[in-house]
N, C-alpha and C. Protein backbone atom coordinates (compact mmCIF):
# COMPACT_ATOMS: atom_id res chain seq x y z
N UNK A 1 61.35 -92.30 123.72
CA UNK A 1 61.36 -91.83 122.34
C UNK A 1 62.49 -92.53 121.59
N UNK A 2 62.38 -93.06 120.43
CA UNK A 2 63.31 -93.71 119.51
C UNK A 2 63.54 -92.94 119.11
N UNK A 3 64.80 -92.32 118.92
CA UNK A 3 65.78 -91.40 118.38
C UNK A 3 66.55 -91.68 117.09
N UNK A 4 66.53 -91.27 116.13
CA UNK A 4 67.48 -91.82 115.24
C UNK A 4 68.78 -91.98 115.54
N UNK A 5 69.88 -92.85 115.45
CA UNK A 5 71.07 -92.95 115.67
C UNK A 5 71.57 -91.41 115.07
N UNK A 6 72.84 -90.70 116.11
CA UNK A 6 73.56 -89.86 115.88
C UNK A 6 74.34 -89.67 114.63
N UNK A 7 74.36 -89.93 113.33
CA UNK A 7 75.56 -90.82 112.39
C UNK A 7 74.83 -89.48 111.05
N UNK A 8 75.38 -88.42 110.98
CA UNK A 8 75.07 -87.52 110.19
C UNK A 8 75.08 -87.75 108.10
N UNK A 9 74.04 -87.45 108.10
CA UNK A 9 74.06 -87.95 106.51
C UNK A 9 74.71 -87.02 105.38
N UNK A 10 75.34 -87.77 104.42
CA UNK A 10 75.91 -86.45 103.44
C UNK A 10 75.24 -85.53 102.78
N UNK A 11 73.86 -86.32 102.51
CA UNK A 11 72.19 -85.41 101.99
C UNK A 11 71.42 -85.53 103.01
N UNK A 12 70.57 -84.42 103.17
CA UNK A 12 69.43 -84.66 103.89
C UNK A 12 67.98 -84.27 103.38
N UNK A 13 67.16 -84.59 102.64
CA UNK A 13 66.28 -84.29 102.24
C UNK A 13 64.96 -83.98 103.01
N UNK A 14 64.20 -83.03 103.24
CA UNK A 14 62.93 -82.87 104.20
C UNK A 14 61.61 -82.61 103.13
N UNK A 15 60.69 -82.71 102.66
CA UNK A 15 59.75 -82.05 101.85
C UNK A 15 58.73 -82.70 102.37
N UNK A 16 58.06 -81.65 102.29
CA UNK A 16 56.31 -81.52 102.67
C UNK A 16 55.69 -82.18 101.61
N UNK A 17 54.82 -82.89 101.78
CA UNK A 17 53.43 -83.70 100.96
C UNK A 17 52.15 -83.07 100.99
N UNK A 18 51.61 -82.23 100.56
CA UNK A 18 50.32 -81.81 100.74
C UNK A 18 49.30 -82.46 100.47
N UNK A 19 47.92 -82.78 101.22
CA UNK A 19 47.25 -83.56 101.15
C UNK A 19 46.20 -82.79 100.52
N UNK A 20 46.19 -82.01 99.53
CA UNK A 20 45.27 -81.87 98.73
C UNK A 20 45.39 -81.84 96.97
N UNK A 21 44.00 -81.67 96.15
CA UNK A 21 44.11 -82.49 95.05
C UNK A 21 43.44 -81.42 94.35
N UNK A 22 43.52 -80.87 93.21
CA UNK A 22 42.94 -80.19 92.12
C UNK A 22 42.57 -81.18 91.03
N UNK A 23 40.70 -80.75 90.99
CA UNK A 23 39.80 -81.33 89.50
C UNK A 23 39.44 -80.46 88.80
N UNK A 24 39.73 -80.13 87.57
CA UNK A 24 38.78 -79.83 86.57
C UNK A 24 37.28 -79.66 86.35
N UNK A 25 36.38 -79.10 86.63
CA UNK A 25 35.25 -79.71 85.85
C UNK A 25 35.31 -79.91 84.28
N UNK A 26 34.40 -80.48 84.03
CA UNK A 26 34.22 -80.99 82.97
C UNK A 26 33.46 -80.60 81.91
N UNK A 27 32.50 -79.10 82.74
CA UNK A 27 31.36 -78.17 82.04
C UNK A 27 32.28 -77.23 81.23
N UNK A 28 32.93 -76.52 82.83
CA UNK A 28 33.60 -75.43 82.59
C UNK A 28 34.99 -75.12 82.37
N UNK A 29 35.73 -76.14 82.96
CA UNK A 29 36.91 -75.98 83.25
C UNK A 29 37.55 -75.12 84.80
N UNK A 30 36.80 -74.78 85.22
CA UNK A 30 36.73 -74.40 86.74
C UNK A 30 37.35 -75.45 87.90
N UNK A 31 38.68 -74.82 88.12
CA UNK A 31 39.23 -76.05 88.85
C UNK A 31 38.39 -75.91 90.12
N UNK A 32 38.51 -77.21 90.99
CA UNK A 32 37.91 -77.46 92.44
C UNK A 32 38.99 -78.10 93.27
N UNK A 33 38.92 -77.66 94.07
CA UNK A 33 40.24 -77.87 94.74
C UNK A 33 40.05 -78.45 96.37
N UNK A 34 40.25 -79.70 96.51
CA UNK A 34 40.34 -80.59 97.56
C UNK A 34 41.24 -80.63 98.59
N UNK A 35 40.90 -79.91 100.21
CA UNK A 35 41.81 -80.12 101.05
C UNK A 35 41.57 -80.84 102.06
N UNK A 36 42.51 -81.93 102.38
CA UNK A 36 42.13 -82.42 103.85
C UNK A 36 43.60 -82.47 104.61
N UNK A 37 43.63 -82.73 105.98
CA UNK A 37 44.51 -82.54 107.08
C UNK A 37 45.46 -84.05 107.20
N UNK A 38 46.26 -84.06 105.72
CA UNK A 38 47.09 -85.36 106.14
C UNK A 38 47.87 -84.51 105.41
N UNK A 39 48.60 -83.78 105.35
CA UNK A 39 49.95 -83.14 104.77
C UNK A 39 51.35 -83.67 105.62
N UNK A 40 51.74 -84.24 105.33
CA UNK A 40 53.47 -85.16 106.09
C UNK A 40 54.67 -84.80 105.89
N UNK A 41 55.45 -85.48 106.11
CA UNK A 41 56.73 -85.13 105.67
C UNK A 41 57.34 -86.67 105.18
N UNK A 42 58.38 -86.19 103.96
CA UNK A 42 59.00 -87.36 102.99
C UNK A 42 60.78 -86.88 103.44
N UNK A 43 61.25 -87.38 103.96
CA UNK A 43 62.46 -87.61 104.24
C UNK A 43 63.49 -88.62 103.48
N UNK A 44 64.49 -87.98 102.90
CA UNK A 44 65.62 -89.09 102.11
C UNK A 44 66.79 -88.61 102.92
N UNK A 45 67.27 -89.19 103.91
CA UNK A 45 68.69 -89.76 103.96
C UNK A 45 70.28 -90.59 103.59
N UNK A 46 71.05 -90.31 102.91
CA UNK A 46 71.94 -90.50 102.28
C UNK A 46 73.38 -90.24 102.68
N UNK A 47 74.20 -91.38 102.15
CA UNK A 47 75.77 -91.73 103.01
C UNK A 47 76.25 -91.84 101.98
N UNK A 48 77.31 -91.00 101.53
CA UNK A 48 78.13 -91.28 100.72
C UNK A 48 79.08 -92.85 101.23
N UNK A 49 79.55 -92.58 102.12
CA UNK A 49 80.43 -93.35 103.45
C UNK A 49 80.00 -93.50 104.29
N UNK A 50 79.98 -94.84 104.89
CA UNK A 50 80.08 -95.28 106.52
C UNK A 50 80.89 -96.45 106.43
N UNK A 51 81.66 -96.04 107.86
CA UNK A 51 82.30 -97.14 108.41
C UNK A 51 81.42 -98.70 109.02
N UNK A 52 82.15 -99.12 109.31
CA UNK A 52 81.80 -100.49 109.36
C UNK A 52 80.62 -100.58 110.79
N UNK A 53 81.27 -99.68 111.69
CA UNK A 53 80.57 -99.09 112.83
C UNK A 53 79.71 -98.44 112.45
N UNK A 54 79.13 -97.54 111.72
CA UNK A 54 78.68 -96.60 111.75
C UNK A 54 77.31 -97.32 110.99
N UNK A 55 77.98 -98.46 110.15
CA UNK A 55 76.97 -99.16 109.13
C UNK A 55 75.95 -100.23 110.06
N UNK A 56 76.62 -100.79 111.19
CA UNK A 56 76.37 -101.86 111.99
C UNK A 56 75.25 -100.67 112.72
N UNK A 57 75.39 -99.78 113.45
CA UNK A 57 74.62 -99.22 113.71
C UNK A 57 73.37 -98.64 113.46
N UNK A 58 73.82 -98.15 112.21
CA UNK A 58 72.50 -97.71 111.40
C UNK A 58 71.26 -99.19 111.04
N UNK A 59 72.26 -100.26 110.91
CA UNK A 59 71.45 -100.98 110.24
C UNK A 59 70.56 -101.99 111.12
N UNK A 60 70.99 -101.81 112.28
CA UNK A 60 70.33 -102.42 113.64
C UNK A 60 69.08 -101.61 114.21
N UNK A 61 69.34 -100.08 113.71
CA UNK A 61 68.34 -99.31 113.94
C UNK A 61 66.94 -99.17 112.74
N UNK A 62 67.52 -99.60 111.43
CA UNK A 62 66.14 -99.95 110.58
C UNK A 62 65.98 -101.14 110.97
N UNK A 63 66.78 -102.31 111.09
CA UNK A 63 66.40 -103.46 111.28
C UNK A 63 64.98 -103.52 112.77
N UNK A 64 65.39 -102.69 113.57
CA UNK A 64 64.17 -102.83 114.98
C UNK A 64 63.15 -101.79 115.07
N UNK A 65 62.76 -101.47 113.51
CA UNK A 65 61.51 -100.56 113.19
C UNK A 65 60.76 -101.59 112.21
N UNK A 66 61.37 -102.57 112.19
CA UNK A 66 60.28 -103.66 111.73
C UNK A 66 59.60 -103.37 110.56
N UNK A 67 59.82 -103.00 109.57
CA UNK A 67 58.85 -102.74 108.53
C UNK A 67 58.60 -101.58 109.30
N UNK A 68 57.29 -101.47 109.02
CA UNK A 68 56.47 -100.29 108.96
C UNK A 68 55.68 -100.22 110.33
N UNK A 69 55.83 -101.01 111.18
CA UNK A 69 55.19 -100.79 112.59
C UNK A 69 56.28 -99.90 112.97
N UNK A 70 57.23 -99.45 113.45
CA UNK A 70 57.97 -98.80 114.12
C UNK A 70 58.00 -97.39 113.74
N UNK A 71 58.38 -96.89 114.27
CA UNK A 71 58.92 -95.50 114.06
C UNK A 71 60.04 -94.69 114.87
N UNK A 72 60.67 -93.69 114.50
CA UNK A 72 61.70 -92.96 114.94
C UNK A 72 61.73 -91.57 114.69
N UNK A 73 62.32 -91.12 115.55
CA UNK A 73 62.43 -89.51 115.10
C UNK A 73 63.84 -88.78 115.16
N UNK A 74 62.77 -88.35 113.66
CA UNK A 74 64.38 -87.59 112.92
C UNK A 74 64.98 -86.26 113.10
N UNK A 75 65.78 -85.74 113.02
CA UNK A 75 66.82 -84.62 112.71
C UNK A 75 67.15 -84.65 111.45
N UNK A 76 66.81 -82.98 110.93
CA UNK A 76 67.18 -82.57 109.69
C UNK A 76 68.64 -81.82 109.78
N UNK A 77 69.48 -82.62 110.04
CA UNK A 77 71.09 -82.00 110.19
C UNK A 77 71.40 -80.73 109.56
N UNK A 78 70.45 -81.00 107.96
CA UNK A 78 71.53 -80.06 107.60
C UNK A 78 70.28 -78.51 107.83
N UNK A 79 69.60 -78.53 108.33
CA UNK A 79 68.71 -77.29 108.69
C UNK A 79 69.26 -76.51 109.74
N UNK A 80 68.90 -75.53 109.75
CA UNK A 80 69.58 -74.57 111.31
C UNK A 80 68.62 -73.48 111.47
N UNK A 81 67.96 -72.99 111.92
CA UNK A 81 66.84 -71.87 112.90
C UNK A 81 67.86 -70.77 112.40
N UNK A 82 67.23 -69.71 111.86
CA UNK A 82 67.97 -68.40 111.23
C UNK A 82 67.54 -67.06 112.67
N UNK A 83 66.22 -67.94 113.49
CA UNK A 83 65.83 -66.69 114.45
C UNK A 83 66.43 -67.04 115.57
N UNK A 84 66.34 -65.73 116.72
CA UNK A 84 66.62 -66.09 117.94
C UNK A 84 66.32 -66.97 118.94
N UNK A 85 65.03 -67.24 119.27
CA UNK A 85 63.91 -68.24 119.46
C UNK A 85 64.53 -67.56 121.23
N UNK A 86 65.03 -66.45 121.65
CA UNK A 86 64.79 -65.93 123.12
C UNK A 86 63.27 -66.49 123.53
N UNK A 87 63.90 -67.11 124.43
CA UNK A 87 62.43 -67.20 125.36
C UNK A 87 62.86 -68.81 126.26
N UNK A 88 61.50 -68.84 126.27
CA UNK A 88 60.77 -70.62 126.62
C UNK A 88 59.56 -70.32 126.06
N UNK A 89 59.24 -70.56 124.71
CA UNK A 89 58.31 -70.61 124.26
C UNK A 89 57.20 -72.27 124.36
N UNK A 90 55.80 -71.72 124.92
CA UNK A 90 54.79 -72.45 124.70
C UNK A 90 53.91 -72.05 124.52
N UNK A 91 52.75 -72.98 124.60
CA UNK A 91 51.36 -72.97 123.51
C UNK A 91 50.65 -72.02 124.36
N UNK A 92 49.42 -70.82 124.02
CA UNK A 92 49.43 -69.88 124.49
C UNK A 92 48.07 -70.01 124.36
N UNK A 93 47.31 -70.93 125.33
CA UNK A 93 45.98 -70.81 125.21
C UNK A 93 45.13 -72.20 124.29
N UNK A 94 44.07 -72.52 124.34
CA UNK A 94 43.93 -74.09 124.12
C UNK A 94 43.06 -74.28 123.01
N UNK A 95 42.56 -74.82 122.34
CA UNK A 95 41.98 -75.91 121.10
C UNK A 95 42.25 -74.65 119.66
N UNK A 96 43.86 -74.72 119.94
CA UNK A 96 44.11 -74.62 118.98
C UNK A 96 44.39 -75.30 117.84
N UNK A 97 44.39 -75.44 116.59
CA UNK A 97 44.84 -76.12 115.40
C UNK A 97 44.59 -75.32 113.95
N UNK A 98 45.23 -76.20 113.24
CA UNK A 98 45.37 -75.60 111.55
C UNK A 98 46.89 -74.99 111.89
N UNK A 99 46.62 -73.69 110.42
CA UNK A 99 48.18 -73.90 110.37
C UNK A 99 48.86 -71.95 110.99
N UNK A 100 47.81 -71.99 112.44
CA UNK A 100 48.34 -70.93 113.68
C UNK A 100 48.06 -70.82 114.39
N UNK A 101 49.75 -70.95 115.01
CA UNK A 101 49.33 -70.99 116.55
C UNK A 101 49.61 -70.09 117.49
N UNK A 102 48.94 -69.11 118.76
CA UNK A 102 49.52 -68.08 119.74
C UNK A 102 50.09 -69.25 120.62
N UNK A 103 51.33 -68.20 120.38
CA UNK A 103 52.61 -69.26 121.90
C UNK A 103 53.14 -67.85 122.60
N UNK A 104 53.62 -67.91 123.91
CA UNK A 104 53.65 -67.11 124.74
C UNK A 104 55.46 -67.52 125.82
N UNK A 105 56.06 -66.90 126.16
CA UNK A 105 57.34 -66.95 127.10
C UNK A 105 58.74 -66.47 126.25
N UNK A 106 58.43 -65.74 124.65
CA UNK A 106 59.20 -65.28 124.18
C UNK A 106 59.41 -63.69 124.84
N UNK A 107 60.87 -63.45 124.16
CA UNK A 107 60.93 -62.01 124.47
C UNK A 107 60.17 -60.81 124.06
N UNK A 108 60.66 -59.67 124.74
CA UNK A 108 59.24 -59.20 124.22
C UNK A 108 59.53 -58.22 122.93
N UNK A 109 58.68 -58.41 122.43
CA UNK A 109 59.12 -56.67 121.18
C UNK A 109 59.88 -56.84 120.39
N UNK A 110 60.04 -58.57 119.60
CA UNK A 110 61.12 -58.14 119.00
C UNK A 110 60.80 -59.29 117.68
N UNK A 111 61.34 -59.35 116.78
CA UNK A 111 61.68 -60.54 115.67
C UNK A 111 62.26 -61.65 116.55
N UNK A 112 61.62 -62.92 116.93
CA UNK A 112 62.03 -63.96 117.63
C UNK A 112 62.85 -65.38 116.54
N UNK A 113 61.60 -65.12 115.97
CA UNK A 113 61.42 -67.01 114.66
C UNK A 113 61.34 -65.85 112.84
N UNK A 114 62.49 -66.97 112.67
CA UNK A 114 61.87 -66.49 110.78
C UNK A 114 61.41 -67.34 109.78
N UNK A 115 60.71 -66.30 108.83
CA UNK A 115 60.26 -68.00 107.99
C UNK A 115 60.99 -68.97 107.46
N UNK A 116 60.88 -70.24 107.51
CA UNK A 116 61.87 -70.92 107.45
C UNK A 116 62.39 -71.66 108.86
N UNK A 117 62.28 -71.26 109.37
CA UNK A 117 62.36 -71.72 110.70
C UNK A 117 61.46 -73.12 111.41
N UNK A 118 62.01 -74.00 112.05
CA UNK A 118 61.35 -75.14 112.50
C UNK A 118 61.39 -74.90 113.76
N UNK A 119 60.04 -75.87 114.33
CA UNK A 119 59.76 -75.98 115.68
C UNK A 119 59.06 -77.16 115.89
N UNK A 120 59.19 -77.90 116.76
CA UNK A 120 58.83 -79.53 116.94
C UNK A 120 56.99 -78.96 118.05
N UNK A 121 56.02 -79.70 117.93
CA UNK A 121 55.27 -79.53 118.66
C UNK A 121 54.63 -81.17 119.01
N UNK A 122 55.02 -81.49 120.19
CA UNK A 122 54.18 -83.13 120.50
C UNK A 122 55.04 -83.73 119.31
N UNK A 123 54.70 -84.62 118.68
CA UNK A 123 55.01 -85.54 117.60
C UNK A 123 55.05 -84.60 116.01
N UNK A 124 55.47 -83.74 116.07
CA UNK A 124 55.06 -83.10 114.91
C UNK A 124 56.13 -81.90 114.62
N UNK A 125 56.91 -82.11 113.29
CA UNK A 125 57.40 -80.74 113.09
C UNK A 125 56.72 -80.02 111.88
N UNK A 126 57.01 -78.60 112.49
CA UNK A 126 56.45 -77.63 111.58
C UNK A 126 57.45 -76.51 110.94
N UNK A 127 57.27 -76.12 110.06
CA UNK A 127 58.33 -74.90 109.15
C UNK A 127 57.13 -73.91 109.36
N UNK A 128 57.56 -72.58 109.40
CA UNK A 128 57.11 -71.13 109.64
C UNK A 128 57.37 -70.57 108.23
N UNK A 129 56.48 -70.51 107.71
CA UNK A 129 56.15 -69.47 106.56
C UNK A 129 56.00 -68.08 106.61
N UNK A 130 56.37 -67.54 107.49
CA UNK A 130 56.50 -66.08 107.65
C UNK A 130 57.19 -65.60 109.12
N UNK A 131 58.19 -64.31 109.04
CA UNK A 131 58.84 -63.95 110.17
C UNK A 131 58.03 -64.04 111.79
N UNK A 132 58.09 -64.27 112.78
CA UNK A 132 57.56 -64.26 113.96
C UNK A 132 57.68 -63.08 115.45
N UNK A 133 56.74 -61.84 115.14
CA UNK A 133 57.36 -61.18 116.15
C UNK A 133 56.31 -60.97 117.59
N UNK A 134 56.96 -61.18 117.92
CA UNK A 134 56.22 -60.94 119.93
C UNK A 134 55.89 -59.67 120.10
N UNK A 135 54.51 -59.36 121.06
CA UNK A 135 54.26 -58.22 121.24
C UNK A 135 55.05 -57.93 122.57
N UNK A 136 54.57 -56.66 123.29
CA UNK A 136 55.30 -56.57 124.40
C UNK A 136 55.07 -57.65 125.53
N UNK A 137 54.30 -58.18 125.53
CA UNK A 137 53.72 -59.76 126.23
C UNK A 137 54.60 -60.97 126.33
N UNK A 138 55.75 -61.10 125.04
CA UNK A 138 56.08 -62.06 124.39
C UNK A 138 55.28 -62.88 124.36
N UNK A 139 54.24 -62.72 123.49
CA UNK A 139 53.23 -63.41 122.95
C UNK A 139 53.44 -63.14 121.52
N UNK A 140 53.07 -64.22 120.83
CA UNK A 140 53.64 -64.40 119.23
C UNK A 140 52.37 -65.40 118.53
N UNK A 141 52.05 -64.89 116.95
CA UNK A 141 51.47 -65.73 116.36
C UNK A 141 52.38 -66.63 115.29
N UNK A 142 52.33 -67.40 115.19
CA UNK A 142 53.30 -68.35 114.36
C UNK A 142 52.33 -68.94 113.30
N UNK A 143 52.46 -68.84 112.30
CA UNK A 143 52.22 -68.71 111.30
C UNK A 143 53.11 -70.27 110.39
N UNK A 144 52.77 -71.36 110.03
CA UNK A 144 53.55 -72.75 109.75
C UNK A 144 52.82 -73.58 108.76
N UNK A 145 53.56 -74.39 107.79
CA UNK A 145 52.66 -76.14 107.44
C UNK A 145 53.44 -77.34 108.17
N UNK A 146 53.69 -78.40 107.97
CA UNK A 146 51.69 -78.47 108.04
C UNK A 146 51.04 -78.08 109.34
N UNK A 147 50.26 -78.62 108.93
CA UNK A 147 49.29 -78.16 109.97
C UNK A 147 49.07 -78.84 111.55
N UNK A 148 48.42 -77.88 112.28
CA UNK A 148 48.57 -79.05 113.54
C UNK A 148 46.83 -80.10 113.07
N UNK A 149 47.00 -81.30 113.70
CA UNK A 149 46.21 -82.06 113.37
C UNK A 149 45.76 -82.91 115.07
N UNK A 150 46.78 -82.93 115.83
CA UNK A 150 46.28 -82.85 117.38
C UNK A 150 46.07 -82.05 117.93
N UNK A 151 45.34 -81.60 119.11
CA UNK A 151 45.16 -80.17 119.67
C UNK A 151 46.33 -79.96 120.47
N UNK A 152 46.85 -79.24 120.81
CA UNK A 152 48.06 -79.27 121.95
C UNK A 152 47.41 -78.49 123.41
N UNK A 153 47.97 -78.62 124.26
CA UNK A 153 47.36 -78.13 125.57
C UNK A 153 48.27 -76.76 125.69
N UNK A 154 47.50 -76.35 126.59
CA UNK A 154 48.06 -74.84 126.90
C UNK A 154 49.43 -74.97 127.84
N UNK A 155 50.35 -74.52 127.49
CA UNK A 155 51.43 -74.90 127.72
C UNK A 155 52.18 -75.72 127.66
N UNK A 156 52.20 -76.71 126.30
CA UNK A 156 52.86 -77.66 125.67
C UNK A 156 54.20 -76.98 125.39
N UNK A 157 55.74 -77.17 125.12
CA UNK A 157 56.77 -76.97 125.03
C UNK A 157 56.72 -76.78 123.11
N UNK A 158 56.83 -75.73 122.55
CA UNK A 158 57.64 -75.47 121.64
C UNK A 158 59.13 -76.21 121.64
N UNK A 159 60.04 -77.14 120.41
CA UNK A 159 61.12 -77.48 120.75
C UNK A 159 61.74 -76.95 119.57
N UNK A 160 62.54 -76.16 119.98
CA UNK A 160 63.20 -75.49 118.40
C UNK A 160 65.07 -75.58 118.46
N UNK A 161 65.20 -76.33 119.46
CA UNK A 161 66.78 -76.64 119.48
C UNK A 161 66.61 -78.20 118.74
N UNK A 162 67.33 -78.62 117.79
CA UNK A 162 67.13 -79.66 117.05
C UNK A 162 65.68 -80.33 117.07
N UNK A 163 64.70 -79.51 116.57
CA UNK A 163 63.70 -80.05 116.57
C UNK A 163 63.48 -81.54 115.41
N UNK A 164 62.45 -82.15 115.88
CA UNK A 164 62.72 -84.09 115.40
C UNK A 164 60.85 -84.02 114.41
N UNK A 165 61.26 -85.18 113.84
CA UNK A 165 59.65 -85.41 113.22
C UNK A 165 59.53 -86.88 113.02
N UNK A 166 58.68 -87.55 113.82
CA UNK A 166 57.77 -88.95 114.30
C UNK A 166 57.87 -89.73 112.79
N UNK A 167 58.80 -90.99 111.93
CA UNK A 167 58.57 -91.38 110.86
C UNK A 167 58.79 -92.76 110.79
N UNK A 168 58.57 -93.29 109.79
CA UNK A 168 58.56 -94.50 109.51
C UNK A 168 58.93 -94.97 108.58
N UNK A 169 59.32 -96.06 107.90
CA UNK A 169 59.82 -96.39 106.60
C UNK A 169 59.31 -96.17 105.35
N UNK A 170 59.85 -95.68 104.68
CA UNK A 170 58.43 -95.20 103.16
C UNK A 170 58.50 -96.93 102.82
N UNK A 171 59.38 -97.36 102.10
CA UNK A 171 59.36 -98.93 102.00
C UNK A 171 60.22 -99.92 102.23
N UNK A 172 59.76 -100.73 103.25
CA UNK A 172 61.09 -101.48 104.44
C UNK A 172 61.19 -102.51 103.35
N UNK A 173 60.81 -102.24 101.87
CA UNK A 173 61.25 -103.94 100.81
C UNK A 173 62.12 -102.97 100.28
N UNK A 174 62.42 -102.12 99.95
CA UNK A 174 63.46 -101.14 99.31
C UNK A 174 64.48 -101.00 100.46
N UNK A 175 64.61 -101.60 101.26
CA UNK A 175 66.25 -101.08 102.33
C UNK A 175 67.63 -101.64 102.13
N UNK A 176 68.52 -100.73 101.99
CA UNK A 176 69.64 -101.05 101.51
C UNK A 176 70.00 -102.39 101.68
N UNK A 177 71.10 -102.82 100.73
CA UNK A 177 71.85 -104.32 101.29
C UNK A 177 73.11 -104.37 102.21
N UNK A 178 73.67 -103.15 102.45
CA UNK A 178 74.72 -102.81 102.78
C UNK A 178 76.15 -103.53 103.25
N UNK A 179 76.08 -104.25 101.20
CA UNK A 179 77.33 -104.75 101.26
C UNK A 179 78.20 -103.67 101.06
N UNK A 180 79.37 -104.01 101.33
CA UNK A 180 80.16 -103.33 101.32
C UNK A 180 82.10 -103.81 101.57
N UNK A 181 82.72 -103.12 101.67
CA UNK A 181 84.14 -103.56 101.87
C UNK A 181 84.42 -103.64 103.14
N UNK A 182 85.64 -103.99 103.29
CA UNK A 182 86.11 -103.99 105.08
C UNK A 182 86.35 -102.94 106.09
N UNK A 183 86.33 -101.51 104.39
CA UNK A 183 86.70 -100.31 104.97
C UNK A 183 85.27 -99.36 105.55
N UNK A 184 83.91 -100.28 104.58
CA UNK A 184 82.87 -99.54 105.05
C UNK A 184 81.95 -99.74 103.86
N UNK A 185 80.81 -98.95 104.04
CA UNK A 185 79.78 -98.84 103.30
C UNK A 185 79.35 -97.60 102.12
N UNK A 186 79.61 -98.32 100.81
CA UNK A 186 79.01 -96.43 99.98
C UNK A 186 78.22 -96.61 99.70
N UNK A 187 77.25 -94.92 99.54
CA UNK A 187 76.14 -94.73 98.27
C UNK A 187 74.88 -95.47 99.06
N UNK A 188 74.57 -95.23 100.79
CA UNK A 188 73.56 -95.99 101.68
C UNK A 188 72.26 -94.80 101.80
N UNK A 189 70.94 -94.98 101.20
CA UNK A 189 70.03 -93.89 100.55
C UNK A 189 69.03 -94.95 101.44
N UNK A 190 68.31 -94.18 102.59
CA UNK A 190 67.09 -94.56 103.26
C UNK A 190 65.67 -93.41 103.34
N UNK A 191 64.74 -94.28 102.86
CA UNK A 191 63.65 -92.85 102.76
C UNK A 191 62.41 -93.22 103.73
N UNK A 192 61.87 -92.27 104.45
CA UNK A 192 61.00 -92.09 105.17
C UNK A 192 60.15 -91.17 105.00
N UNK A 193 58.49 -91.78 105.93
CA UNK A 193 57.33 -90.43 105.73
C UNK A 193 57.19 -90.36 107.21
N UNK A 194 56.56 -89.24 107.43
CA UNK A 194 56.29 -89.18 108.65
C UNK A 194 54.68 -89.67 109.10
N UNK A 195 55.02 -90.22 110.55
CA UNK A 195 54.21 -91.40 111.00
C UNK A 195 52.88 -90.37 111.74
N UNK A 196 51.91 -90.56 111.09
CA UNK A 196 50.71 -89.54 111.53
C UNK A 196 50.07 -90.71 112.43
N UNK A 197 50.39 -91.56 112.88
CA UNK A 197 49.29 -92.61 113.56
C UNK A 197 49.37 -91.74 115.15
C-alpha cells in the first residue's frame, strides 16, 4: 500500500462529490433527479511551511504517482472518531452494498460509532451519518456515504484507527513548483480525488 508520507498539513480538506444530478422538466417544472454510484472524495492538502526535508519528501512522493496513474492513501489528520469503536469490528454477513452495512465483534448494548465518524472498508472510506448502536450480539447497522460500490466479504476488517482513502491527483499539470528559500517551502496546496479504479 502507498501511504502518503507522514508530514502533517496545516489544512486538511475532505468533501464528498455526489454523483447525482437534478433536471427540470420543461412541461412542468417537476424536478427529476439522477443517481448513480460514483460519489468520491476531493481532498485539498495545504503547508503553510515545510522544511527543506520535509519538501524533498513530499515532492518525491507526487513526483512517483506519475500523473494520474498512481495513487496513494490518505489520512485526514485533522479528523478524529468522537465514538468508542470497542470491539474488532467486521462485515457481518455478505453481498452487502449501498449506503448500509451489518458489522458484527462490537461491544454489546451500547453507543459504539457516531455520526460523523469514519471507517476505512477495502479501498474505501466512509463517514456515518447517524449514531451506531450494537445490540446485545454486538452486531450494529452502520448507516454512511458514500456508498459501498465493491461487495466486501463477510468478515472484511472495519479500520477506524486512522482510517485512509485510495486517491490520485485531481491535476498532476497544477503541482506545486516548490521554490522556495534555504529555510524551506511556503503556501504548498496539493489536491486530490479519490481513485475508484
Amino acid at each position: 500500500m502507498n501511504v502518503f508520507p507522514d508530514i502533517e498539513p496545516t489544512r486538511s480538506g475532505f468533501t464528498i462529490s455526489f454523483a447525482t444530478k437534478s433536471m427540470l422538466s420543461p412541461y412542468n417544472q417537476v424536478e427529476e433527479i439522477w443517481e448513480e454510484p460514483g460519489d468520491k472524495w476531493h481532498i485539498s492538502l495545504r503547508w503553510a511551511f515545510l522544511t527543506k526535508a520535509e519538501g524533498r519528501r513530499l515532492r518525491a512522493h507526487l513526483l512517483a504517482l506519475r500523473g494520474h496513474s498512481g495513487v496513494t492513501f490518505i489520512e485526514d489528520t485533522a479528523h478524529s472518531n468522537d465514538g468508542s469503536w470497542n470491539g474488532t469490528p467486521v462485515v457481518h454477513g455478505s453481498n452487502q452494498y449501498g449506503v448500509q452495512l451489518t458489522a458484527r465483534g462490537f461491544a454489546a448494548s451500547q453507543t459504539v460509532a457516531k455520526a460523523g465518524d469514519r471507517f476505512q472498508l477495502g479501498n474505501r472510506l466512509h463517514e456515518l451519518t447517524e449514531d451506531a448502536v450494537s445490540n446485545a450480539s454486538g452486531i450494529v447497522t452502520l448507516n454512511f456515504q458514500p456508498e459501498i460500490i465493491t461487495i466486501p466479504l463477510d468478515g472484511d476488517f472495519l479500520i477506524h484507527n486512522r482510517p485512509r482513502v485510495r486517491a490520485m491527483l485531481k491535476d498532476p499539470e497544477k503541482l506545486p513548483s516548490f521554490s522556495g528559500t534555504k529555510a524551506g517551502f511556503r503556501n504548498i496546496q496539493v489536491d486530490f480525488q479519490e481513485a475508484l479504479r
